[in-house]
Each structure stands twice: as C-alpha cells, then as structure tokens.
N, C-alpha and C. Protein backbone atom coordinates (compact mmCIF):
# COMPACT_ATOMS: atom_id res chain seq x y z
N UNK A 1 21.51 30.98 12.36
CA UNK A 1 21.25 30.90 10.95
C UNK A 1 20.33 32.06 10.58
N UNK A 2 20.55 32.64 9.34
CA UNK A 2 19.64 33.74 9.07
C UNK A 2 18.42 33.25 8.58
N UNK A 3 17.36 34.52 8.34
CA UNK A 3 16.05 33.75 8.13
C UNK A 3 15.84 33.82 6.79
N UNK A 4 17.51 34.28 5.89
CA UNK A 4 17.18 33.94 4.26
C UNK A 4 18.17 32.82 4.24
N UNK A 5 18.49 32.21 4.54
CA UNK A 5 19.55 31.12 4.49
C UNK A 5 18.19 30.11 5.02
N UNK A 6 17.66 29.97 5.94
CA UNK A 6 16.43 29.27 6.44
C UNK A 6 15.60 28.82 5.49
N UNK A 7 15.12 30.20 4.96
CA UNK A 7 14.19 30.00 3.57
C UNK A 7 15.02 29.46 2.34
N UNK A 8 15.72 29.46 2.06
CA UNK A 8 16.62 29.10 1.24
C UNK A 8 16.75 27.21 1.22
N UNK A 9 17.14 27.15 2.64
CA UNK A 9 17.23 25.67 2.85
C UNK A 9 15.33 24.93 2.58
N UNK A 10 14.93 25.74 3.22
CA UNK A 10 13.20 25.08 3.10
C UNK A 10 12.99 25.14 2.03
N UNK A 11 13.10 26.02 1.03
CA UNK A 11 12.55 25.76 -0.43
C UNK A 11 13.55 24.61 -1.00
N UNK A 12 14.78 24.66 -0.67
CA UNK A 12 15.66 23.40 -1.55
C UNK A 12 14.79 21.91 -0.90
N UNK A 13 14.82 21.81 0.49
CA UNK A 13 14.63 20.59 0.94
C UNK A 13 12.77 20.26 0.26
N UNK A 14 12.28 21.64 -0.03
CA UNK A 14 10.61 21.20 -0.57
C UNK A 14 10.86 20.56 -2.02
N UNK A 15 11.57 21.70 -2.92
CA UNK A 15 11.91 20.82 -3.51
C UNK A 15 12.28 19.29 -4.01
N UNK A 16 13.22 19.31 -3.31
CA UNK A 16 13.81 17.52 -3.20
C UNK A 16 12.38 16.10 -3.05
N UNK A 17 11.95 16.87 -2.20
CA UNK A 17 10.56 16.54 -1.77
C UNK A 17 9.86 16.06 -3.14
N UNK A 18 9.77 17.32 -3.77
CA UNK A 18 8.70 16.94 -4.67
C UNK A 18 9.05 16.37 -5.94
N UNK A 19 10.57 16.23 -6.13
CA UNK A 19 11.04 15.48 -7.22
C UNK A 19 11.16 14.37 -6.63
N UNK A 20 11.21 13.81 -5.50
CA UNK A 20 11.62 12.49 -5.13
C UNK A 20 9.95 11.69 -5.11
N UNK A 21 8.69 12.50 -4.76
CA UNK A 21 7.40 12.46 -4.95
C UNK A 21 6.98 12.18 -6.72
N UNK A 22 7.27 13.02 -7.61
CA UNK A 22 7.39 12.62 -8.89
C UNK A 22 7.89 11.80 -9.22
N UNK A 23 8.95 10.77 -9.01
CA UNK A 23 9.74 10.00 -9.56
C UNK A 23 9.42 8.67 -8.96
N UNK A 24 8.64 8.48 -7.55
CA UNK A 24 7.94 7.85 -7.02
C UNK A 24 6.32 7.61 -7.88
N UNK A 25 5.53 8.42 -7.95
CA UNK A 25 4.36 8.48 -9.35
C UNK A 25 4.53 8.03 -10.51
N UNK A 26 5.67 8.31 -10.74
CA UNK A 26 6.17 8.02 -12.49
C UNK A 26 6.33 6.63 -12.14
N UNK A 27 7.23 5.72 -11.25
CA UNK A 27 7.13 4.59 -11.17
C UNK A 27 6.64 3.87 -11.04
N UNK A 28 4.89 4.51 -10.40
CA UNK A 28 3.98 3.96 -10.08
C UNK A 28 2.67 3.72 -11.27
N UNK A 29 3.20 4.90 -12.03
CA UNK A 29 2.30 4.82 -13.29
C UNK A 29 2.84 3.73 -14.45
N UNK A 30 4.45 3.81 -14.36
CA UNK A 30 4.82 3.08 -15.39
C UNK A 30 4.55 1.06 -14.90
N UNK A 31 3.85 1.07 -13.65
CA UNK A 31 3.43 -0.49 -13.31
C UNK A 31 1.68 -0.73 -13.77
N UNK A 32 1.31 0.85 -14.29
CA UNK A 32 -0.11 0.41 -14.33
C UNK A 32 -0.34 -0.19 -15.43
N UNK A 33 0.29 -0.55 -16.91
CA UNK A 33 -0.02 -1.32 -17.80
C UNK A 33 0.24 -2.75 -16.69
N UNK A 34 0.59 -3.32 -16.11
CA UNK A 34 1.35 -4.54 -15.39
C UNK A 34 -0.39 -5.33 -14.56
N UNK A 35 -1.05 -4.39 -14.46
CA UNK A 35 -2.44 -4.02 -13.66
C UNK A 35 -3.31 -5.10 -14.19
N UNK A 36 -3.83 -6.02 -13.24
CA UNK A 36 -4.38 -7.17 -13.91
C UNK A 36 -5.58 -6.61 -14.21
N UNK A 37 -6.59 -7.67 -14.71
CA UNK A 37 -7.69 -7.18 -15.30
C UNK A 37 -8.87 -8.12 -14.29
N UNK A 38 -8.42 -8.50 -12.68
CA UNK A 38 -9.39 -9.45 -12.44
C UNK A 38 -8.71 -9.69 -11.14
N UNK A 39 -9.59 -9.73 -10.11
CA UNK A 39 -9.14 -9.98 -8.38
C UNK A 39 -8.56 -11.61 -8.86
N UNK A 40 -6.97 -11.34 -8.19
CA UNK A 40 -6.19 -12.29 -7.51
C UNK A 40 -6.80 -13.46 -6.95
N UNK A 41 -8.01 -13.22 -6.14
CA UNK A 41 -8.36 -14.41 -5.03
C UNK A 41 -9.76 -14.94 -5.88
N UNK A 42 -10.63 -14.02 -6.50
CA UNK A 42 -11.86 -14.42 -6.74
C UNK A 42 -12.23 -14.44 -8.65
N UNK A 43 -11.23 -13.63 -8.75
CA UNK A 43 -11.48 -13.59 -10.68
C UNK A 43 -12.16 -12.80 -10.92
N UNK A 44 -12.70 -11.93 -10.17
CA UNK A 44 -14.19 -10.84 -9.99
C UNK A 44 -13.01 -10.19 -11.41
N UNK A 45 -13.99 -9.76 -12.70
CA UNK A 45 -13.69 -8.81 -13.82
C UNK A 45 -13.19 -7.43 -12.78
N UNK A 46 -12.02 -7.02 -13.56
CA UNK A 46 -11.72 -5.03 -13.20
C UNK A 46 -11.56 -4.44 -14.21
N UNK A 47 -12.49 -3.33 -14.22
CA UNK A 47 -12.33 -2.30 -15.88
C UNK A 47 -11.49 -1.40 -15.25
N UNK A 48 -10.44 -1.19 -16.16
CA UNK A 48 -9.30 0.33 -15.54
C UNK A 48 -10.13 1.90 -16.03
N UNK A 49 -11.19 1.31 -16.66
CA UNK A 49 -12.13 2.54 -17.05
C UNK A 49 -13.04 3.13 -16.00
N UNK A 50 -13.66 2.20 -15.28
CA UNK A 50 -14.75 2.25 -14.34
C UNK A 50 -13.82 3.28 -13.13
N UNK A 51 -14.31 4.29 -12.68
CA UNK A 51 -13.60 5.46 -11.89
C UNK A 51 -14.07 4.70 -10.49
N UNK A 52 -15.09 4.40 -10.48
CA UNK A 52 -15.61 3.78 -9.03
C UNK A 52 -14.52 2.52 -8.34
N UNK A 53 -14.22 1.63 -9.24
CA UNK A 53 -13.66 0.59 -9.40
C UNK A 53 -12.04 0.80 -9.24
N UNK A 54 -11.53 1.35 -9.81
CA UNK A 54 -10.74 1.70 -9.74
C UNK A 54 -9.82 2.47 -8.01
N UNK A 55 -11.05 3.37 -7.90
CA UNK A 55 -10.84 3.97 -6.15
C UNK A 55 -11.23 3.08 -5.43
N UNK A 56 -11.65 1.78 -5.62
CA UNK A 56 -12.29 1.48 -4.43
C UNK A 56 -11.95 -0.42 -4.45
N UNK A 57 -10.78 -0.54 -5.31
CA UNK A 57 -10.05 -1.69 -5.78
C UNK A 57 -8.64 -1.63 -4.97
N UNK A 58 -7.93 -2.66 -4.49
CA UNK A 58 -6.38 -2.40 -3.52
C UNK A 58 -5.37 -3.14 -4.72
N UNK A 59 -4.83 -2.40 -4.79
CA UNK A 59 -3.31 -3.03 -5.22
C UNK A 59 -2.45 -3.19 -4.35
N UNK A 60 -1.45 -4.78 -4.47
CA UNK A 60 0.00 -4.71 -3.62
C UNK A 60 0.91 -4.47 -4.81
N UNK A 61 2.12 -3.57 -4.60
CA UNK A 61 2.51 -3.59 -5.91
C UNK A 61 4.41 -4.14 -5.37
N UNK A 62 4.75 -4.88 -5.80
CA UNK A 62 6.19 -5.54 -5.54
C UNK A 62 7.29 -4.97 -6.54
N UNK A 63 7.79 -3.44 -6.23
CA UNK A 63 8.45 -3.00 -7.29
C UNK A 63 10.03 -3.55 -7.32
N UNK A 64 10.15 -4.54 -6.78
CA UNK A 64 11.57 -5.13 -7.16
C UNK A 64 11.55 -6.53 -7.97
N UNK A 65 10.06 -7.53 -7.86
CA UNK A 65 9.78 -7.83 -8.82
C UNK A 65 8.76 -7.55 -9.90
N UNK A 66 8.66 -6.25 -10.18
CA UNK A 66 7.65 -5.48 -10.63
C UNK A 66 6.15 -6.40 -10.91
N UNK A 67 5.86 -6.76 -9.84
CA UNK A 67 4.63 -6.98 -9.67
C UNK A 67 3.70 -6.64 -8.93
N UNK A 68 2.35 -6.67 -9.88
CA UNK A 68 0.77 -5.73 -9.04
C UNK A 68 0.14 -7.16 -8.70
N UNK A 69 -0.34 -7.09 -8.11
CA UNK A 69 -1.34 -8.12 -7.25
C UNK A 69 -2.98 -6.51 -7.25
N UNK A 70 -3.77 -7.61 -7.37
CA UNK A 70 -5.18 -6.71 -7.41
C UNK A 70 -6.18 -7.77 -6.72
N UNK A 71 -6.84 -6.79 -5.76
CA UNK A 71 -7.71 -7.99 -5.27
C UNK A 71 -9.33 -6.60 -4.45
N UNK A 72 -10.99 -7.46 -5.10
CA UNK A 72 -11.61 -6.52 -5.50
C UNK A 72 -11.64 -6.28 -3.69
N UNK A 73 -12.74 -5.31 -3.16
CA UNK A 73 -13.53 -5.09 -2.01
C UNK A 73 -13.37 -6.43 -1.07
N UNK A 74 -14.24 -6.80 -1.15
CA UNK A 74 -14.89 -8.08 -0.65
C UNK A 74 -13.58 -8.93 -0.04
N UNK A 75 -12.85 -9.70 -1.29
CA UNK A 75 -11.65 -10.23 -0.86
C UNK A 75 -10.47 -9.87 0.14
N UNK A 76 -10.45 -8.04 -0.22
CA UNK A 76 -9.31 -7.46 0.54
C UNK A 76 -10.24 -7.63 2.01
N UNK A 77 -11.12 -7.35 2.47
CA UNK A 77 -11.81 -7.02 3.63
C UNK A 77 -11.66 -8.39 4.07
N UNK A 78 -12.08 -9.62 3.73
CA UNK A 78 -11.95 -11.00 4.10
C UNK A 78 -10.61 -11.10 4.70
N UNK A 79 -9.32 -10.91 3.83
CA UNK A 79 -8.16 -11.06 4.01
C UNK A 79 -7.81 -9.95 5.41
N UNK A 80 -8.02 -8.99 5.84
CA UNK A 80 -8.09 -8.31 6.79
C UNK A 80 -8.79 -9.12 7.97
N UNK A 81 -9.77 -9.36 8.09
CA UNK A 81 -10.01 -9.93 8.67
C UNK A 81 -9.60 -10.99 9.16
N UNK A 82 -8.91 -12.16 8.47
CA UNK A 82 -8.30 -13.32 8.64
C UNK A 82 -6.87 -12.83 9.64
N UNK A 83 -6.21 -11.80 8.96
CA UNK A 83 -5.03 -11.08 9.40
C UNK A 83 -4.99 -10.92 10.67
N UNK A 84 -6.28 -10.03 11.09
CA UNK A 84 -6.92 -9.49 12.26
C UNK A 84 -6.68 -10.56 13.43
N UNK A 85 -7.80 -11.56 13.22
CA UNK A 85 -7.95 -12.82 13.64
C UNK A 85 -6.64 -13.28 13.74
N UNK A 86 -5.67 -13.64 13.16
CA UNK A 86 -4.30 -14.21 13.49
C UNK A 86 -3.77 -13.41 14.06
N UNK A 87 -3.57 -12.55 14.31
CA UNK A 87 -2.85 -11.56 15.01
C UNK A 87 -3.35 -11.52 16.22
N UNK A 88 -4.76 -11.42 16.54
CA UNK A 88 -5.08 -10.93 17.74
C UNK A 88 -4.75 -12.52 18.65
N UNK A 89 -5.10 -13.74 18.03
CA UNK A 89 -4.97 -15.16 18.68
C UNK A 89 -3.06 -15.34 19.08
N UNK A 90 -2.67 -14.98 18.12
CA UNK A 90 -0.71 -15.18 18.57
C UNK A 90 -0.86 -13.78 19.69
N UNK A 91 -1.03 -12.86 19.67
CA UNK A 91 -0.96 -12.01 20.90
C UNK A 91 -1.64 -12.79 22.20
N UNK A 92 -2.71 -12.93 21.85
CA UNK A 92 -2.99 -14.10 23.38
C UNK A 92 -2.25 -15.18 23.48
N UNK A 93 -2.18 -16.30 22.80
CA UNK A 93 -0.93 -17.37 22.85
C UNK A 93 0.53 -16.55 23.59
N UNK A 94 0.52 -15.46 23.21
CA UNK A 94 1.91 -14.75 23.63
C UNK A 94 1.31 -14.43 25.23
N UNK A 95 0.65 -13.94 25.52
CA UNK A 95 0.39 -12.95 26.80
C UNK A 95 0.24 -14.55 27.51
N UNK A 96 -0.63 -15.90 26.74
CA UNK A 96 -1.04 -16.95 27.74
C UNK A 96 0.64 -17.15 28.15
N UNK A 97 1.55 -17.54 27.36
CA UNK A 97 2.73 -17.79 27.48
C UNK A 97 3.09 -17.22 28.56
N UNK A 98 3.67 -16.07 28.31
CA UNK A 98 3.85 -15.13 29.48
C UNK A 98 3.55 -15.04 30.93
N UNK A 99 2.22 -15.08 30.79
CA UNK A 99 1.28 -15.08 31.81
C UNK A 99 1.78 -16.95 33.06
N UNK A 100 1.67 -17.68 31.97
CA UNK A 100 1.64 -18.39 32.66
C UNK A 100 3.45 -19.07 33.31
N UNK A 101 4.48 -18.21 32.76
CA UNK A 101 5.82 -18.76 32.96
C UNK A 101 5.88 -17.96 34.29
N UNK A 102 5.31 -17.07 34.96
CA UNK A 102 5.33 -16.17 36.39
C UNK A 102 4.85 -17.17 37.54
C-alpha cells in the first residue's frame, strides 16, 4: 500500500471517528434535560449549575429507555462498596466450591 493511500485511509477512518464521537455527545446532551434534580438513593438536592457538583456527581444513563439515574458521592461509593463486597464473597464461595469438589 502506498504511504498516500495510507494517509488517505487514516484521515477517513479519523474522521469516522469523530463523527461517530459527535453523535454519541449530541445524544448524550440531548438526555441532560432528563437529569434529575436529586440522588436516586438519598434525595441529597443537585444544582446542574454548581460546576463542582456536577464533576463530581455519577450518572447511569439507559439510552434505550432513555433514562438518567443520578446518585450524589457518598451513595455511589457505598454502592461500590456493597458491589465490591459481593463480588469478592461469590468468588470465594466459587474457589470454596472448587476447592473443595478435588
């Protein structure tokens, strides 16, 4: 392959890239009116004004039933944790399993 046919293909495929990146954003912006105003688990108030709040707030966002779930600091870290904890206990239940069918 030549190295303008090369470049040629790399700029098309960057391209593609970055319209498929835009159109991904745009969909993501058009869910932010959808954006609750208050953590899911605790009711904790969210201002979409507050810049702090905003970066430092998790959204799940379900774009086939276009729904945002918002849940503040505190809650998401709890929920990690719980996750954590279940996960790591079924991996031992699994390895005890294991372990003990030998």
């Amino acid at each position: 392959m030549t190295r303008k046919l090369s470049r040629r293909l790399a700029r098309k495929n960057a391209a593609k890239g970055k319209k498929r990146l835009e159109r991904e954003v745009t969909k993501k912006m058009n869910m932010f009116d959808k954006l609750p105003n208050k953590c899911l688990t605790c009711e904790k108030p969210f201002d979409k004004q507050d810049k702090a709040m905003v970066q430092s707030w998790y959204t799940v966002v379900y774009d086939e039933k276009k729904i945002v779930r918002l849940y503040c600091p505190e809650c998401w870290e709890k929920a990690q944790e719980i996750l954590n904890d279940f996960r790591e206990r079924t991996e031992r239940k699994l390895q005890d399993h294991r372990g003990g069918g030998n």
